[in-house]
Structures are given as C-alpha cells and as structure tokens.
PDB file of N, CA and C in Angstrom:
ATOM      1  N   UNK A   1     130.406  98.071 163.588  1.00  0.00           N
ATOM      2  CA  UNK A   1     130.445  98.789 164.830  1.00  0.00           C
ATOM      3  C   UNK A   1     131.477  98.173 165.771  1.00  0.00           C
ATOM      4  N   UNK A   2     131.477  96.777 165.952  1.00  0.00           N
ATOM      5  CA  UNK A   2     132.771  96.089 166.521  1.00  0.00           C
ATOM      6  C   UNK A   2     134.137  96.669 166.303  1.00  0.00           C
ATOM      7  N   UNK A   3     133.950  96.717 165.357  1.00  0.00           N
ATOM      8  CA  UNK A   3     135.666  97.180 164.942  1.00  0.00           C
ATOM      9  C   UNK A   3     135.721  98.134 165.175  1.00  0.00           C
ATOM     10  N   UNK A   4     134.961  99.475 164.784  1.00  0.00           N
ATOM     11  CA  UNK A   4     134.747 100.725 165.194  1.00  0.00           C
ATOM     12  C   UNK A   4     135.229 100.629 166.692  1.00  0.00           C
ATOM     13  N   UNK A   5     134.908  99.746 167.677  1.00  0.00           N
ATOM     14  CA  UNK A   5     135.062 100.053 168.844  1.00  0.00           C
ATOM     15  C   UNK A   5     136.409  99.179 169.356  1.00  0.00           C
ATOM     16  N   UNK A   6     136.680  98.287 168.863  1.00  0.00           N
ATOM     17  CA  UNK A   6     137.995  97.956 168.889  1.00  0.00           C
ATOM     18  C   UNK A   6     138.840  98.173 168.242  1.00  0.00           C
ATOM     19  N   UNK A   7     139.197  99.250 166.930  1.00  0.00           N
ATOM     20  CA  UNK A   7     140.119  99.210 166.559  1.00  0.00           C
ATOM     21  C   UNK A   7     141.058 100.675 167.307  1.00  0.00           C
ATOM     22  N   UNK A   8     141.102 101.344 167.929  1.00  0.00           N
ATOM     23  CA  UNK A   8     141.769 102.039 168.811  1.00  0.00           C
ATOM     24  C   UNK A   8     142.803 100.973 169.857  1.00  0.00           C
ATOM     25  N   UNK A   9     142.014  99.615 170.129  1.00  0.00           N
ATOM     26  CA  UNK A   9     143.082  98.625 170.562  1.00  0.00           C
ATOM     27  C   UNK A   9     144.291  98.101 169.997  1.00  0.00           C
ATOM     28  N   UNK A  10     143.990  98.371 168.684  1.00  0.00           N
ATOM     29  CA  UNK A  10     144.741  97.200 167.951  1.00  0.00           C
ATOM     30  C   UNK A  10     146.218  97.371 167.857  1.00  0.00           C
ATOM     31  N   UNK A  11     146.330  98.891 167.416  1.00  0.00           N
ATOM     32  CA  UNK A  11     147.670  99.392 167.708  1.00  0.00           C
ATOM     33  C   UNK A  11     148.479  99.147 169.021  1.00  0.00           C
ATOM     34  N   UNK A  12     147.958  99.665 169.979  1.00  0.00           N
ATOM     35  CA  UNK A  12     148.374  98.908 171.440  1.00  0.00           C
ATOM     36  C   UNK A  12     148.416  97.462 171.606  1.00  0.00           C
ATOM     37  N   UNK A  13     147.802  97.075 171.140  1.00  0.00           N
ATOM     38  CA  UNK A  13     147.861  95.293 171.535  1.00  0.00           C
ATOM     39  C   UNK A  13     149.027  94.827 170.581  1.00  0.00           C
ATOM     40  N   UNK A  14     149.335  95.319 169.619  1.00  0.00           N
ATOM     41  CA  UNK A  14     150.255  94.982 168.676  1.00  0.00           C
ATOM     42  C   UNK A  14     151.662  95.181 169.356  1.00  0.00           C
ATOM     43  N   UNK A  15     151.895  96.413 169.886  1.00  0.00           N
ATOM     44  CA  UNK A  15     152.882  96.755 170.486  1.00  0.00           C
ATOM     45  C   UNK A  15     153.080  96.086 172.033  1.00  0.00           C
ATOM     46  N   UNK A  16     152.086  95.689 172.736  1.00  0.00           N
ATOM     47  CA  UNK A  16     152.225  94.915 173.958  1.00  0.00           C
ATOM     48  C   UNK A  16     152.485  93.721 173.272  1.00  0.00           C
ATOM     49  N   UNK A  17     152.084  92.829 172.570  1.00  0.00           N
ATOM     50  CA  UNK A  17     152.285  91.808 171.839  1.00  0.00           C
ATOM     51  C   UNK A  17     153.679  91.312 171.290  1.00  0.00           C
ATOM     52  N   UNK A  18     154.084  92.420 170.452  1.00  0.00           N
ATOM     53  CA  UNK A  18     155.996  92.434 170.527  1.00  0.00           C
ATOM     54  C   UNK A  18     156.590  92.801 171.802  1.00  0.00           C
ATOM     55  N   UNK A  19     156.427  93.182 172.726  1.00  0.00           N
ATOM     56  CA  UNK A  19     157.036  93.816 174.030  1.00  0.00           C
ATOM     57  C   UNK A  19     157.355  91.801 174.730  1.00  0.00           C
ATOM     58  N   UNK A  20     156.346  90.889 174.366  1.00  0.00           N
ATOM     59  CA  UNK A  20     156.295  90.280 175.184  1.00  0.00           C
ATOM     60  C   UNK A  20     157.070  88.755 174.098  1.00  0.00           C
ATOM     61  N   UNK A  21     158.099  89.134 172.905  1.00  0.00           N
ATOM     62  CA  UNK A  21     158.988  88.307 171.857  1.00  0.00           C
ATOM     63  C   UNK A  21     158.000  87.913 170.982  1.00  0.00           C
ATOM     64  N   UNK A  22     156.806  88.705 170.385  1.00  0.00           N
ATOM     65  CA  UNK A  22     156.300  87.867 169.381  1.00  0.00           C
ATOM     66  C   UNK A  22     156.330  88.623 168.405  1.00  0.00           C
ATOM     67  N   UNK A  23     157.003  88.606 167.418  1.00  0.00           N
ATOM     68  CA  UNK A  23     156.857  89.128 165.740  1.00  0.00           C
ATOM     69  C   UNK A  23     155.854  89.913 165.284  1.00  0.00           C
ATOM     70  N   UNK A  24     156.058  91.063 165.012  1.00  0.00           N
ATOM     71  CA  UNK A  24     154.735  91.743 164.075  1.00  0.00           C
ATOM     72  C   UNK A  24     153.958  90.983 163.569  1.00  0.00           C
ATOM     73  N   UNK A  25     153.935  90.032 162.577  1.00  0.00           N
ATOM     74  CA  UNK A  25     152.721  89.089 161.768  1.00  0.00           C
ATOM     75  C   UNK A  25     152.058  88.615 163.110  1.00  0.00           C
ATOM     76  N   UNK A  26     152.822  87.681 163.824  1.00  0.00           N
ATOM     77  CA  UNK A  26     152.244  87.292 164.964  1.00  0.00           C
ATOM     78  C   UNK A  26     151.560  88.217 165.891  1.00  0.00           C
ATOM     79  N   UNK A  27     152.633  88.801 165.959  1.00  0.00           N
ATOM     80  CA  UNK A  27     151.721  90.251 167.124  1.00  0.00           C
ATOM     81  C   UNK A  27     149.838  90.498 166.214  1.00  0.00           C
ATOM     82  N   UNK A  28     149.990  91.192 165.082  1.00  0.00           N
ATOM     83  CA  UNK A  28     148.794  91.147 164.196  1.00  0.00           C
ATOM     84  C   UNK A  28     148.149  90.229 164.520  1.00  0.00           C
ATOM     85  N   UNK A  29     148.172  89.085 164.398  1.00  0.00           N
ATOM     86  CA  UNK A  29     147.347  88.104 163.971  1.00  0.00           C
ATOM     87  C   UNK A  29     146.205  87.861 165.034  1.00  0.00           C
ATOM     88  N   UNK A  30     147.685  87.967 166.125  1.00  0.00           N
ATOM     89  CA  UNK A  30     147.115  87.725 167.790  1.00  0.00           C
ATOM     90  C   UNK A  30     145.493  88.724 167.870  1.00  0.00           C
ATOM     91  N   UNK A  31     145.972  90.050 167.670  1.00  0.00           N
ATOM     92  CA  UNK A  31     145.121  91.060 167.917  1.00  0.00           C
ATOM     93  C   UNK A  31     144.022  90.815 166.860  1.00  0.00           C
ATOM     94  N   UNK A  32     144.004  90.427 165.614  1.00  0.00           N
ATOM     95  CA  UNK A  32     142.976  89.919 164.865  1.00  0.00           C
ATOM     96  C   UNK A  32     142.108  89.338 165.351  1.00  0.00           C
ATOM     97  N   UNK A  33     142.727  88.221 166.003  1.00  0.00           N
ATOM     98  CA  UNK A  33     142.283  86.915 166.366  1.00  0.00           C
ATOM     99  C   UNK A  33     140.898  87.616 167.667  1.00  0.00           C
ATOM    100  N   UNK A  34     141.480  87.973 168.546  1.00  0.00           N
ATOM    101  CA  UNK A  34     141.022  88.770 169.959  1.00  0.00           C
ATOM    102  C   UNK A  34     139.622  89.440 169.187  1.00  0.00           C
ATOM    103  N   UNK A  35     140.137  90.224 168.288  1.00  0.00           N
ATOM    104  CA  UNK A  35     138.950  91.171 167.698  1.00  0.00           C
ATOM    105  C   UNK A  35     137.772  90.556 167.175  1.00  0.00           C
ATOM    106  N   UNK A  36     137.978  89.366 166.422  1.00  0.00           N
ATOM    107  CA  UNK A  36     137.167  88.220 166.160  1.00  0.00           C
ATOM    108  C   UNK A  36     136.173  87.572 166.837  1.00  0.00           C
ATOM    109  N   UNK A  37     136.901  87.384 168.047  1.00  0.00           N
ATOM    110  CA  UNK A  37     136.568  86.666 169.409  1.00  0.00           C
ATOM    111  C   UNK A  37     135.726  87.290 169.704  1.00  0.00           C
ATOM    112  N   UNK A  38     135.895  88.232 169.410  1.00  0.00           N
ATOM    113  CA  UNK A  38     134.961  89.147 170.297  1.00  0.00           C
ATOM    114  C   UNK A  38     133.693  89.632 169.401  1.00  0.00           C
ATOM    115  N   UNK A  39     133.891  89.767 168.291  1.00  0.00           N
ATOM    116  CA  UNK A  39     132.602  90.064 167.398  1.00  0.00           C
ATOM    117  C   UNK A  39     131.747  88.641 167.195  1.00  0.00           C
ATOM    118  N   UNK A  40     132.598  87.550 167.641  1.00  0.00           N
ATOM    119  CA  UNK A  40     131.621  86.411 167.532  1.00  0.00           C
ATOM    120  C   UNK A  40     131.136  86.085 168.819  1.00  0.00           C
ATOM    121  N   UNK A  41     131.394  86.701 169.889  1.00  0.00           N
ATOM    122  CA  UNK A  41     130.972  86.517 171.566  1.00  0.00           C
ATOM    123  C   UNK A  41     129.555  87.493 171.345  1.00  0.00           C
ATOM    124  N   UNK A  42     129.514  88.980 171.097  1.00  0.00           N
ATOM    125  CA  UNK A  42     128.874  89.416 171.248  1.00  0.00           C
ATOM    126  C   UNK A  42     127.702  89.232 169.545  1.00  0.00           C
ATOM    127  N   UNK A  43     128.184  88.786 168.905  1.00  0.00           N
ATOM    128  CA  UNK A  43     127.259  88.083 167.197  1.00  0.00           C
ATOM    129  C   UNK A  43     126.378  87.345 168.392  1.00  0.00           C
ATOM    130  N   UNK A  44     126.493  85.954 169.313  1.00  0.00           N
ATOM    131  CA  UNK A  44     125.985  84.950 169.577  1.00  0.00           C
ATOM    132  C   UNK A  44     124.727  85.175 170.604  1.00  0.00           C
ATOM    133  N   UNK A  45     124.792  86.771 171.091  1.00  0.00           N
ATOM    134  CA  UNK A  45     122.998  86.845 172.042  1.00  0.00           C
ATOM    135  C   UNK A  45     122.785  86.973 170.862  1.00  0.00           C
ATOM    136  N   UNK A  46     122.636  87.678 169.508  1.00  0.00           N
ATOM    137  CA  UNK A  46     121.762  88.207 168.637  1.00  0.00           C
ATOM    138  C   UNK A  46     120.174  87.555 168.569  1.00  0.00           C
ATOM    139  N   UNK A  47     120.662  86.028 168.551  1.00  0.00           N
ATOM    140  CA  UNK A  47     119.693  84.787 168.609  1.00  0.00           C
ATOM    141  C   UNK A  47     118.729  85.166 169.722  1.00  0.00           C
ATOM    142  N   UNK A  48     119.069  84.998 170.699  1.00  0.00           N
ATOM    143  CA  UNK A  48     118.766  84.836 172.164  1.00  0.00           C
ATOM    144  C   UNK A  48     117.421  85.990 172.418  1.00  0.00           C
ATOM    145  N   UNK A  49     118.068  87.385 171.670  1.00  0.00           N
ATOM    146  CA  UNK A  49     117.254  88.327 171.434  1.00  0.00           C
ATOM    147  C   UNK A  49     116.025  88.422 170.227  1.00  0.00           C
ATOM    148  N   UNK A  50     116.610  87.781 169.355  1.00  0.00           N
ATOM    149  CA  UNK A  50     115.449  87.631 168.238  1.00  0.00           C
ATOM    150  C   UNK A  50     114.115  86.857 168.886  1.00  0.00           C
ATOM    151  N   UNK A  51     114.428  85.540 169.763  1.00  0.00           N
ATOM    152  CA  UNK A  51     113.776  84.464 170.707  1.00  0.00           C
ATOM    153  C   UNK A  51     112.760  85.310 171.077  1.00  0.00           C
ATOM    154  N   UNK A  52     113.903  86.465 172.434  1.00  0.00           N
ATOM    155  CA  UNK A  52     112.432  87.170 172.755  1.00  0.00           C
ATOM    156  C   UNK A  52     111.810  87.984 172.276  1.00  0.00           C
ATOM    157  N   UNK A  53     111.983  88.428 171.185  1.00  0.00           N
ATOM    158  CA  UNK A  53     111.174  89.807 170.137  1.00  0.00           C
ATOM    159  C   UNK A  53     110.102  88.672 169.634  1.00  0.00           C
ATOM    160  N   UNK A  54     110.212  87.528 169.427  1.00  0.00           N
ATOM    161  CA  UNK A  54     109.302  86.962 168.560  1.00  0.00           C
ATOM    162  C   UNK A  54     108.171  86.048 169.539  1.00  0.00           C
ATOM    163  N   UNK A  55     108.975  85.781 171.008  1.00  0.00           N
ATOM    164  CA  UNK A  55     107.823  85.439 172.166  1.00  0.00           C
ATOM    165  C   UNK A  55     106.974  86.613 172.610  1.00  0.00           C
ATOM    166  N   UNK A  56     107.808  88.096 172.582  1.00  0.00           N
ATOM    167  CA  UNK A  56     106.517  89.196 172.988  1.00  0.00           C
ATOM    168  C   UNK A  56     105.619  90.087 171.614  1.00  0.00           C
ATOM    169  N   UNK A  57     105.889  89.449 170.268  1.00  0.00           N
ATOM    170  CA  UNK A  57     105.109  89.114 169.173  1.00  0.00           C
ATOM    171  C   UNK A  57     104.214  88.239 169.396  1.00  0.00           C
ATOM    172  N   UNK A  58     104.381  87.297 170.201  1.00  0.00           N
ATOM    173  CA  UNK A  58     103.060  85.808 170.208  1.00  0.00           C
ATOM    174  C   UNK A  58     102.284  86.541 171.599  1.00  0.00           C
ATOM    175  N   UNK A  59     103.306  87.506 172.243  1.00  0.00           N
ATOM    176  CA  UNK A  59     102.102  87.741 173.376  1.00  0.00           C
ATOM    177  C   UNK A  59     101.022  88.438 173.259  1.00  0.00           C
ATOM    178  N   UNK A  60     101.865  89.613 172.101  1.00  0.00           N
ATOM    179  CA  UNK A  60     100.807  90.948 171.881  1.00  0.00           C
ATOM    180  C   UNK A  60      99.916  90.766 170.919  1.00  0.00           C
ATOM    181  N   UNK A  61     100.123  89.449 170.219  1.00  0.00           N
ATOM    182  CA  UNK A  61      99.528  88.886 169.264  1.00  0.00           C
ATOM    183  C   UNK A  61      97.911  88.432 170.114  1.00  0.00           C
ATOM    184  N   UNK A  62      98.019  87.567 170.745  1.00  0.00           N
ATOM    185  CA  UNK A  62      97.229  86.918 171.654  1.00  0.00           C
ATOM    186  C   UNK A  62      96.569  88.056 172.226  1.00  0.00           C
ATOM    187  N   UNK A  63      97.143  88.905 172.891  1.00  0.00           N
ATOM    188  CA  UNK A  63      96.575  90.334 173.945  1.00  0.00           C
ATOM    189  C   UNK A  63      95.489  91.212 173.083  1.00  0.00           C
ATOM    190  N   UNK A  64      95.811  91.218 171.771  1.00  0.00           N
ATOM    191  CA  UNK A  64      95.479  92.359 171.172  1.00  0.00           C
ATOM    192  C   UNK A  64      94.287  92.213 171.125  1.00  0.00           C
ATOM    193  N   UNK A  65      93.050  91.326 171.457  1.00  0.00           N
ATOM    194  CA  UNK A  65      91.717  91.699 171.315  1.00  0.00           C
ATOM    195  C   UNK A  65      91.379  92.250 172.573  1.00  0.00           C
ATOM    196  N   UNK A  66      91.949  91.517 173.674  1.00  0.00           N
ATOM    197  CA  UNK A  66      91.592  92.008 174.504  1.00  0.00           C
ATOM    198  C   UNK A  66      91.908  93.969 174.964  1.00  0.00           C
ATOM    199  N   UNK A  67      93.392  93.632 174.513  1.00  0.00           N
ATOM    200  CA  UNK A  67      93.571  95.257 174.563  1.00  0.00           C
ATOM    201  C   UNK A  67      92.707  96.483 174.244  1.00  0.00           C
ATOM    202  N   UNK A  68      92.031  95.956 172.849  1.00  0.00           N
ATOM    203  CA  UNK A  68      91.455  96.814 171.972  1.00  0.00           C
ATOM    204  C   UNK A  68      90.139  96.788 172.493  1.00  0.00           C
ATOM    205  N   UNK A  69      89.454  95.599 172.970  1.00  0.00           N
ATOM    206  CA  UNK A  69      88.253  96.332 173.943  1.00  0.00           C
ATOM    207  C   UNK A  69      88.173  96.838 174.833  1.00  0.00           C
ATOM    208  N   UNK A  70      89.803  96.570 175.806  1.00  0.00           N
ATOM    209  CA  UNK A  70      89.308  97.832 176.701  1.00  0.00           C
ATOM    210  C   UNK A  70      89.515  98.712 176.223  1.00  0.00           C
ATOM    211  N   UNK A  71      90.080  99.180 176.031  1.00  0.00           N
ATOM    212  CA  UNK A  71      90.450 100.709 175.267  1.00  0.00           C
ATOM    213  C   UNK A  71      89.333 101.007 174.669  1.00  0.00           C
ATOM    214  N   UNK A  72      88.343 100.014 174.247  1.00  0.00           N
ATOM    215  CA  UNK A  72      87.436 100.795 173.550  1.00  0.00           C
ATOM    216  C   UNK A  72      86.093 100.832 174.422  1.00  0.00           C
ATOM    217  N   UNK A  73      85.894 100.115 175.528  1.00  0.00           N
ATOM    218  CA  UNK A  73      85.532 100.377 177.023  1.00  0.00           C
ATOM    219  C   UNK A  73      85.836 101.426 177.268  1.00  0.00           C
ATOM    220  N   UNK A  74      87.137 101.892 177.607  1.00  0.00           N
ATOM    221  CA  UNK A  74      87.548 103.061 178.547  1.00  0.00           C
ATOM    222  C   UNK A  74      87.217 104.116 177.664  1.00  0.00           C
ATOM    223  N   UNK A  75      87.227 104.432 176.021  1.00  0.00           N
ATOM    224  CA  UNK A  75      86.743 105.429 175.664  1.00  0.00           C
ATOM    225  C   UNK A  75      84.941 105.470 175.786  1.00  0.00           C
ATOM    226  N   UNK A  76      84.421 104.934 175.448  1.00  0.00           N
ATOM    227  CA  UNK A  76      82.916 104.841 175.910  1.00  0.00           C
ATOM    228  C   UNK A  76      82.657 105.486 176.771  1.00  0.00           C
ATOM    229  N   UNK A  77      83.400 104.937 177.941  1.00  0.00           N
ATOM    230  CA  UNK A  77      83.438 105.332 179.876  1.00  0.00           C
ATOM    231  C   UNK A  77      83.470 106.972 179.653  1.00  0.00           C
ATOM    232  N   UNK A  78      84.350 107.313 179.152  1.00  0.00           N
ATOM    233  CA  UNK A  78      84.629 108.771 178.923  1.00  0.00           C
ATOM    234  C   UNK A  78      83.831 109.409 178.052  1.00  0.00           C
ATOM    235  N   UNK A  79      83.444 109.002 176.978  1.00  0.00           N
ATOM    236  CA  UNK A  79      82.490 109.652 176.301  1.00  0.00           C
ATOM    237  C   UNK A  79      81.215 109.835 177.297  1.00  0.00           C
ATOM    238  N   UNK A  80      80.314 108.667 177.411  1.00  0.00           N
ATOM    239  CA  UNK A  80      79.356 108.465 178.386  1.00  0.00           C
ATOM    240  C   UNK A  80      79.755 109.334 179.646  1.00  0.00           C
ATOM    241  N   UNK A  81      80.488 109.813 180.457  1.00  0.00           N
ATOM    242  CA  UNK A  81      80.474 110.227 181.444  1.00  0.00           C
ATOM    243  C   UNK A  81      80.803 111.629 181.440  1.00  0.00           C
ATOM    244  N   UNK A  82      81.426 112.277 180.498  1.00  0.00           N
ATOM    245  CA  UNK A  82      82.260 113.060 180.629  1.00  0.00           C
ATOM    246  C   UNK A  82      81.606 113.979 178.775  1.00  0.00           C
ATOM    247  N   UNK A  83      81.648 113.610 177.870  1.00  0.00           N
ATOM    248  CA  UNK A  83      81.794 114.234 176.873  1.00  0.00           C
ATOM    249  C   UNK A  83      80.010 114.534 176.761  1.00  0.00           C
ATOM    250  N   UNK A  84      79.136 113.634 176.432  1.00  0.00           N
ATOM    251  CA  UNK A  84      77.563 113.621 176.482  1.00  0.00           C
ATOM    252  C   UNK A  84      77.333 115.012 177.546  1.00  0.00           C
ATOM    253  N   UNK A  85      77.549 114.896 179.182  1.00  0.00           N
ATOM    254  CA  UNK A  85      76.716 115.885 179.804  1.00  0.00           C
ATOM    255  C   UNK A  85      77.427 117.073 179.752  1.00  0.00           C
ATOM    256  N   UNK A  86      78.599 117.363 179.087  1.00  0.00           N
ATOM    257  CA  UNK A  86      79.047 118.628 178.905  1.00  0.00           C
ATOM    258  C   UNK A  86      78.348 119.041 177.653  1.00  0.00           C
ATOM    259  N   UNK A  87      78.327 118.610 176.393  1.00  0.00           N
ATOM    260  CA  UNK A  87      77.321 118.561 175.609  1.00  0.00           C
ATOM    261  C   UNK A  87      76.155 119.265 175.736  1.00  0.00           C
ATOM    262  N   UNK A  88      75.304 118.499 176.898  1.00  0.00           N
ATOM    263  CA  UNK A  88      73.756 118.648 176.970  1.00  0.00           C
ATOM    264  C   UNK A  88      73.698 120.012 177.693  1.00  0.00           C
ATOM    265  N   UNK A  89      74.590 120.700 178.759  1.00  0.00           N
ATOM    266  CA  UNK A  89      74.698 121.226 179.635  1.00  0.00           C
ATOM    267  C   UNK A  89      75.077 122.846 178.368  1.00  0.00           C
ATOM    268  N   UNK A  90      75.963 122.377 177.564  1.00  0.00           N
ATOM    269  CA  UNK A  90      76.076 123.893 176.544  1.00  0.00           C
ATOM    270  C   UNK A  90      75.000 123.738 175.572  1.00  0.00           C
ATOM    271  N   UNK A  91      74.275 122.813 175.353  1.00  0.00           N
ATOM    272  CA  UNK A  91      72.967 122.695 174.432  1.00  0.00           C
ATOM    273  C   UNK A  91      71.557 122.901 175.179  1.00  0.00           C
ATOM    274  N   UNK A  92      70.829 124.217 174.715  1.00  0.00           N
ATOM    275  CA  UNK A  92      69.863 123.824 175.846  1.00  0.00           C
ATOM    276  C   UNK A  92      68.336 123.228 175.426  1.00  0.00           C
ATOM    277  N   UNK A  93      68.355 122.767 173.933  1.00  0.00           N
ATOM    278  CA  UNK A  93      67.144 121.560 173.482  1.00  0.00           C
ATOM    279  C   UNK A  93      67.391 119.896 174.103  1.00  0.00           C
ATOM    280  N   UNK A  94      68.422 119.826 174.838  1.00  0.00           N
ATOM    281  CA  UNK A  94      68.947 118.693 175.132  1.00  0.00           C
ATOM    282  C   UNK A  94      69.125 117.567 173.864  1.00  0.00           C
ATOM    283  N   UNK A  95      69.445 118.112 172.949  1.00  0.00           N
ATOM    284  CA  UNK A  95      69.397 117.078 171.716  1.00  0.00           C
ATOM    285  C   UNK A  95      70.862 116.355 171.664  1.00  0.00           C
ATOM    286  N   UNK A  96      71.705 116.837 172.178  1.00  0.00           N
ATOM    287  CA  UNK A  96      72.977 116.218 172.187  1.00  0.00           C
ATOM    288  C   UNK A  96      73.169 115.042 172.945  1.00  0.00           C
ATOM    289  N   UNK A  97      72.381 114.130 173.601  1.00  0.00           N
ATOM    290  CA  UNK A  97      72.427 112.638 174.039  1.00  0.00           C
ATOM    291  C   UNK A  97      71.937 112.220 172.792  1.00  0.00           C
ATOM    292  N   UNK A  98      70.724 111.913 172.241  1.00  0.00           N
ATOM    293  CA  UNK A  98      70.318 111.220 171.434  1.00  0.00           C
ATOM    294  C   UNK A  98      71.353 111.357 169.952  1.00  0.00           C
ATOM    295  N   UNK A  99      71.896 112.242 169.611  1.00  0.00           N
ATOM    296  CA  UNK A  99      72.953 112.376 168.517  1.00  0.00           C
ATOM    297  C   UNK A  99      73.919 111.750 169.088  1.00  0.00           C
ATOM    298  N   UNK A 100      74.633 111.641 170.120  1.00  0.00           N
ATOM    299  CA  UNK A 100      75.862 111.411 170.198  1.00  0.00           C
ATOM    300  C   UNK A 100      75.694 109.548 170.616  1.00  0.00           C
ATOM    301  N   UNK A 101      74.202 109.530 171.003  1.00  0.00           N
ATOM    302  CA  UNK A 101      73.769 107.872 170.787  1.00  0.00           C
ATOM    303  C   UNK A 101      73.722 107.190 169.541  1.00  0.00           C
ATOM    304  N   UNK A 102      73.584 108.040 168.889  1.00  0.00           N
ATOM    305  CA  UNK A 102      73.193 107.485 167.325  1.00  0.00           C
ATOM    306  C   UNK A 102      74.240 107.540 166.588  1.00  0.00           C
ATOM    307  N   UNK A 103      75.673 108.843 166.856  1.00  0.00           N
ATOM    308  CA  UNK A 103      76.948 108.195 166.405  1.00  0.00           C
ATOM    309  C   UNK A 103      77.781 107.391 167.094  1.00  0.00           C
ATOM    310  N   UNK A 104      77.429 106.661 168.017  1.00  0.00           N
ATOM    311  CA  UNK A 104      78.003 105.769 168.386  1.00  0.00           C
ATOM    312  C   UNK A 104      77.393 104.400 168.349  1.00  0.00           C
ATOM    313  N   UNK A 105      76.171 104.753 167.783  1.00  0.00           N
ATOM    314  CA  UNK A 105      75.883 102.878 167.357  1.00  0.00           C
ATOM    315  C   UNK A 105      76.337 102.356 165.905  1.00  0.00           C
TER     316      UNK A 105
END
C-alpha cells in the first residue's frame, strides 16, 4: 500500500532530483531511498498499536464477567417488568407468571 501511494512521486522526484546535477542512478536511488524512509517511519507505530489492541484484550478480558451480569441483570429487569405483565394481562388464567418463572430458573 506504501508504494501504491508513493509511487506517483517517484517520477517527479526523479526529475526534480536531476534538475538539481544529480544523475539518473542517483536521482533513483535518492527517491528509493525517501520511499523506504518512509515505509519504515510509518512500519514503526505498527508495534505501538499491537501494545494497545493487546492492553484493551487484558481489559475486556478482566470486564467480561462483569459485563455479562449486567446484561444479564438488565434482561431479567425487562423480562420481570415488562414481558411477564403483558403476558398475564393477554392470558386470562393468569398462568403466565408461574411459566415464565419456571423458564427462567
């Protein structure tokens, strides 16, 4: 992808490069060199980024019980509040608390 994005330079830099007494090979090399520079400037966060993918791995690592009970709190909350008395309210033996107690134990 580097090169992809620098090589539209290279031609130009080659030609500013002789404009300013330096030899085609040289001119080349120069612009090589630059292109290099630069795929190893932007190669060197790669690290930096792996660091933090693998510190917010140890976080979500750590989080995840807690996450998963609330979430499994907050669905309860909603079942219990919300799903049960709509239930009982279109059922009229009221049998739909005690079923929906018994699939949830």
């Amino acid at each position: 992808m580097i090169a992809s994005a620098f090589f539209p330079l290279i031609i130009p830099g080659i030609e500013r490069a002789q404009s300013t007494g330096s030899s085609k090979p040289v001119a080349a090399a120069m612009v090589i060199g630059a292109v290099l520079l630069g795929a190893l400037a932007t190669g060197l966060i790669e690290p930096l980024g792996g660091l933090v993918g693998v510190a917010i791995v140890q976080l979500s690592t750590a989080a995840l019980p807690w996450a998963l009970g609330f979430s499994a709190g907050a669905m309860l909350f909603v079942v219990m509040a919300d799903i049960i008395p709509q239930a009982s309210r279109r059922i009229e033996h009221g049998s739909a608390t005690p079923a929906m107690m018994g699939a949830l134990r």
